[in-house]
Protein backbone atom coordinates (compact mmCIF):
# COMPACT_ATOMS: atom_id res chain seq x y z
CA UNK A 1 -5.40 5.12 -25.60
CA UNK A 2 -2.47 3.76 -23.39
CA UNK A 3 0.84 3.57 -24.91
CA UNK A 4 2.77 0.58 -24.86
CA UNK A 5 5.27 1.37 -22.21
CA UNK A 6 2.69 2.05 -19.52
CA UNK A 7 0.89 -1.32 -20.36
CA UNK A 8 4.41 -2.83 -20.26
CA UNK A 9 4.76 -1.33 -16.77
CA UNK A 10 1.57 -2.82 -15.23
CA UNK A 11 2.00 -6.04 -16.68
CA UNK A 12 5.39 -6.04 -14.85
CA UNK A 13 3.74 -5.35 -11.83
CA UNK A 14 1.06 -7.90 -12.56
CA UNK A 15 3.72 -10.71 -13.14
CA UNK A 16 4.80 -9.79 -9.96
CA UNK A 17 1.69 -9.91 -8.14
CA UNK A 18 1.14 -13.41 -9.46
CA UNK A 19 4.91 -14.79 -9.07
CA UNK A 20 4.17 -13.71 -4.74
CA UNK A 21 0.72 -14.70 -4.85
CA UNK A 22 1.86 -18.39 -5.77
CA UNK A 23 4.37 -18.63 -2.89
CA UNK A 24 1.37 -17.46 -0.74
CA UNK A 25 -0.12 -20.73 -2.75
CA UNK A 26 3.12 -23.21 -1.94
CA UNK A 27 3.27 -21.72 1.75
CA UNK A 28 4.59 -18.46 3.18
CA UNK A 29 7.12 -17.93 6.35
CA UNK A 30 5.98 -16.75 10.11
CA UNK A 31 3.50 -14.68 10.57
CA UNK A 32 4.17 -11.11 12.59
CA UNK A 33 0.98 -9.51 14.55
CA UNK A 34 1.20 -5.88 13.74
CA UNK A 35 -0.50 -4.86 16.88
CA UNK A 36 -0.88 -1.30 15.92
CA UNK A 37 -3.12 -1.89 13.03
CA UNK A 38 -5.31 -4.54 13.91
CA UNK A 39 -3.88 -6.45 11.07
CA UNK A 40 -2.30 -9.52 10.88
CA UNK A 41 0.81 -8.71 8.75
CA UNK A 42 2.96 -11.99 7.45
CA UNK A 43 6.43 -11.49 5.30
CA UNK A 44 5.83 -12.99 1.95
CA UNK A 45 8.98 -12.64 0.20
CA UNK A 46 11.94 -10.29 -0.06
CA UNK A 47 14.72 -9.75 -2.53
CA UNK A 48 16.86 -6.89 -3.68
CA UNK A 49 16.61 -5.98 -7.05
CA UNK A 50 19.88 -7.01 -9.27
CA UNK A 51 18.87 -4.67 -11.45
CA UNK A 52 18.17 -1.69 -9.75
CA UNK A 53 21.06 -1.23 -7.42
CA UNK A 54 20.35 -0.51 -3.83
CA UNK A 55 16.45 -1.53 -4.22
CA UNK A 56 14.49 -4.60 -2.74
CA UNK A 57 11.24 -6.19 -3.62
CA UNK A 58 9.57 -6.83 -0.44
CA UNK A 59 6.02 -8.56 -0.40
CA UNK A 60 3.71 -9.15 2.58
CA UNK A 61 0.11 -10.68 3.09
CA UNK A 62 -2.10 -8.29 5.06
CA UNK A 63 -4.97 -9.97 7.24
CA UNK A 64 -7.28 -7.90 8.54
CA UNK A 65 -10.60 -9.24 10.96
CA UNK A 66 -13.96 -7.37 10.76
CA UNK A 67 -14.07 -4.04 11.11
CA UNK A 68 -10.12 -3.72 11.70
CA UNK A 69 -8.22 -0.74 10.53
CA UNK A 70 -4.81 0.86 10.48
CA UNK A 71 -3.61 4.21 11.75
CA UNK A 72 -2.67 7.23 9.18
CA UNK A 73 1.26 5.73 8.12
CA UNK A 74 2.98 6.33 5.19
CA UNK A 75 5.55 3.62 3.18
CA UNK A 76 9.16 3.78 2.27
CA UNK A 77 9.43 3.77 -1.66
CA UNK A 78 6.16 2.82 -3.73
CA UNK A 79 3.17 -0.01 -2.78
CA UNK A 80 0.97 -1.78 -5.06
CA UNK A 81 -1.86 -3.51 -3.42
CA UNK A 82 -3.84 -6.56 -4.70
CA UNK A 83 -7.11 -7.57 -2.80
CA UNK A 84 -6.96 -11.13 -2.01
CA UNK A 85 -10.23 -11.21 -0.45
CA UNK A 86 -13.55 -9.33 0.83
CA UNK A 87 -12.74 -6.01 1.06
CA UNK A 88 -10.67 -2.76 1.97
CA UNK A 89 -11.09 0.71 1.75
CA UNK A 90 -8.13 3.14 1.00
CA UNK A 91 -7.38 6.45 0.83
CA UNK A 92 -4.07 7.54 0.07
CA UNK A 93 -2.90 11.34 -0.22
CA UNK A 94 -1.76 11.07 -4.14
CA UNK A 95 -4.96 9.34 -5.69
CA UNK A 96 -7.69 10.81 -4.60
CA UNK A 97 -10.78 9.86 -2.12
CA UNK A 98 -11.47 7.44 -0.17
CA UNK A 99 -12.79 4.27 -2.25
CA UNK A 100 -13.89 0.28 -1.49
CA UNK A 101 -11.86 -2.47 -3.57
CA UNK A 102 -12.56 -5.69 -3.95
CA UNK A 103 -11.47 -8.97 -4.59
CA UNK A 104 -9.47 -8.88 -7.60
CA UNK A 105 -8.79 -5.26 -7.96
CA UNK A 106 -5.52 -3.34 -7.19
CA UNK A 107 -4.37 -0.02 -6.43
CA UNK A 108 -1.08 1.97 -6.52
CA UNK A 109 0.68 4.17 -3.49
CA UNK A 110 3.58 6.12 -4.87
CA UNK A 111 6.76 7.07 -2.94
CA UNK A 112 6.37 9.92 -0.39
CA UNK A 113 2.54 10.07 -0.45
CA UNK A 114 0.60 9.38 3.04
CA UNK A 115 -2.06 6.19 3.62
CA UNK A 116 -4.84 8.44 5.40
CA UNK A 117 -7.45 5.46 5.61
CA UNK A 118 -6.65 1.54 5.31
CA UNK A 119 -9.58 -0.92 6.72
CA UNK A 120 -12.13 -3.27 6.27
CA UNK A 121 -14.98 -2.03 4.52
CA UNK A 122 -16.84 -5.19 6.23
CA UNK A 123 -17.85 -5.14 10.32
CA UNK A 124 -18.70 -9.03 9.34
CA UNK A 125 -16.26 -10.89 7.28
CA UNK A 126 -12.20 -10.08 7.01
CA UNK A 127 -10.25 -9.03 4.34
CA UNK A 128 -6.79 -9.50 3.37
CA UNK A 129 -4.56 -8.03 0.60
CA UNK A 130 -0.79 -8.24 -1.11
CA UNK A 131 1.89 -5.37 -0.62
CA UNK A 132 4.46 -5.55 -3.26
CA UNK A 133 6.87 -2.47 -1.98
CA UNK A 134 9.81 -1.26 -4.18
CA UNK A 135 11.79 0.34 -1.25
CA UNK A 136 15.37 1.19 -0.72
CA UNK A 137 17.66 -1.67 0.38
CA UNK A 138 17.19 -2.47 4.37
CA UNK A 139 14.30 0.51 4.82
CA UNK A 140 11.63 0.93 7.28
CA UNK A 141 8.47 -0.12 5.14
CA UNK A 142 5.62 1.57 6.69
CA UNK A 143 5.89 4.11 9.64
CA UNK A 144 2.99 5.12 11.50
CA UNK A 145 1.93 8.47 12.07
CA UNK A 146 2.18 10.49 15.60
């Protein structure tokens, strides 16, 4: 059984998830081709944390076409990921195997851990997801590997 803090700590992230997933809703700023991906990566929102000194909040919406795929990278502070739509598989160097997650589901990337697969599962239809990072102030958030 989960104790209450960890619940409390997932619905924070939740809340957060939803607060950035209805300013996708009202309309988002530019978008930003990340050509080294094959994504389509477009800022969200950003804001440093008042209470966390020296920490920001930075969301972005992650598009990627069929059969698309990033290169091995890793992220500045930790990344929780929301599948807007179809479908993307990760595998991340703290959680285990590769695995497929859909629409609706969510997974975690904690700080200092390495994103060894991020893609479309689908060759057909695209997929795009929400980053919510919790990153030093003014920090590089994802740096791909050599």
């Amino acid at each position: 059984m989960m104790d209450a803090p960890i619940k409390s700590g997932w619905a924070k992230w939740a809340a957060a998830a939803a607060l950035v997933a209805s300013v996708l809703a009202a309309g988002s700023v530019s978008h930003a081709a990340d050509e080294t991906t094959g994504a389509q990566v477009k800022p969200v929102l950003a804001e440093k944390l008042p209470n966390v000194p020296g920490k920001s909040l930075t969301a972005v919406l992650v598009n990627y076409a069929p059969g698309a795929k990033s290169a091995r990278h890793h992220h500045a502070g930790s990344v929780f990921v929301y599948v807007l739509s179809g479908a993307v598989r990760s595998e991340n160097s703290a959680t285990g195997p590769a695995k497929v997650y859909k629409v609706g589901e969510s997974f975690f990337e904690p700080s200092g851990s390495e994103h060894l697969v991020s893609e479309n599962a689908s060759a057909t239809e695209p997929a795009s997801l929400l980053a919510v990072f919790v990153a030093d102030d003014g920090a590089q958030l994802t740096t791909f590997d050599k």
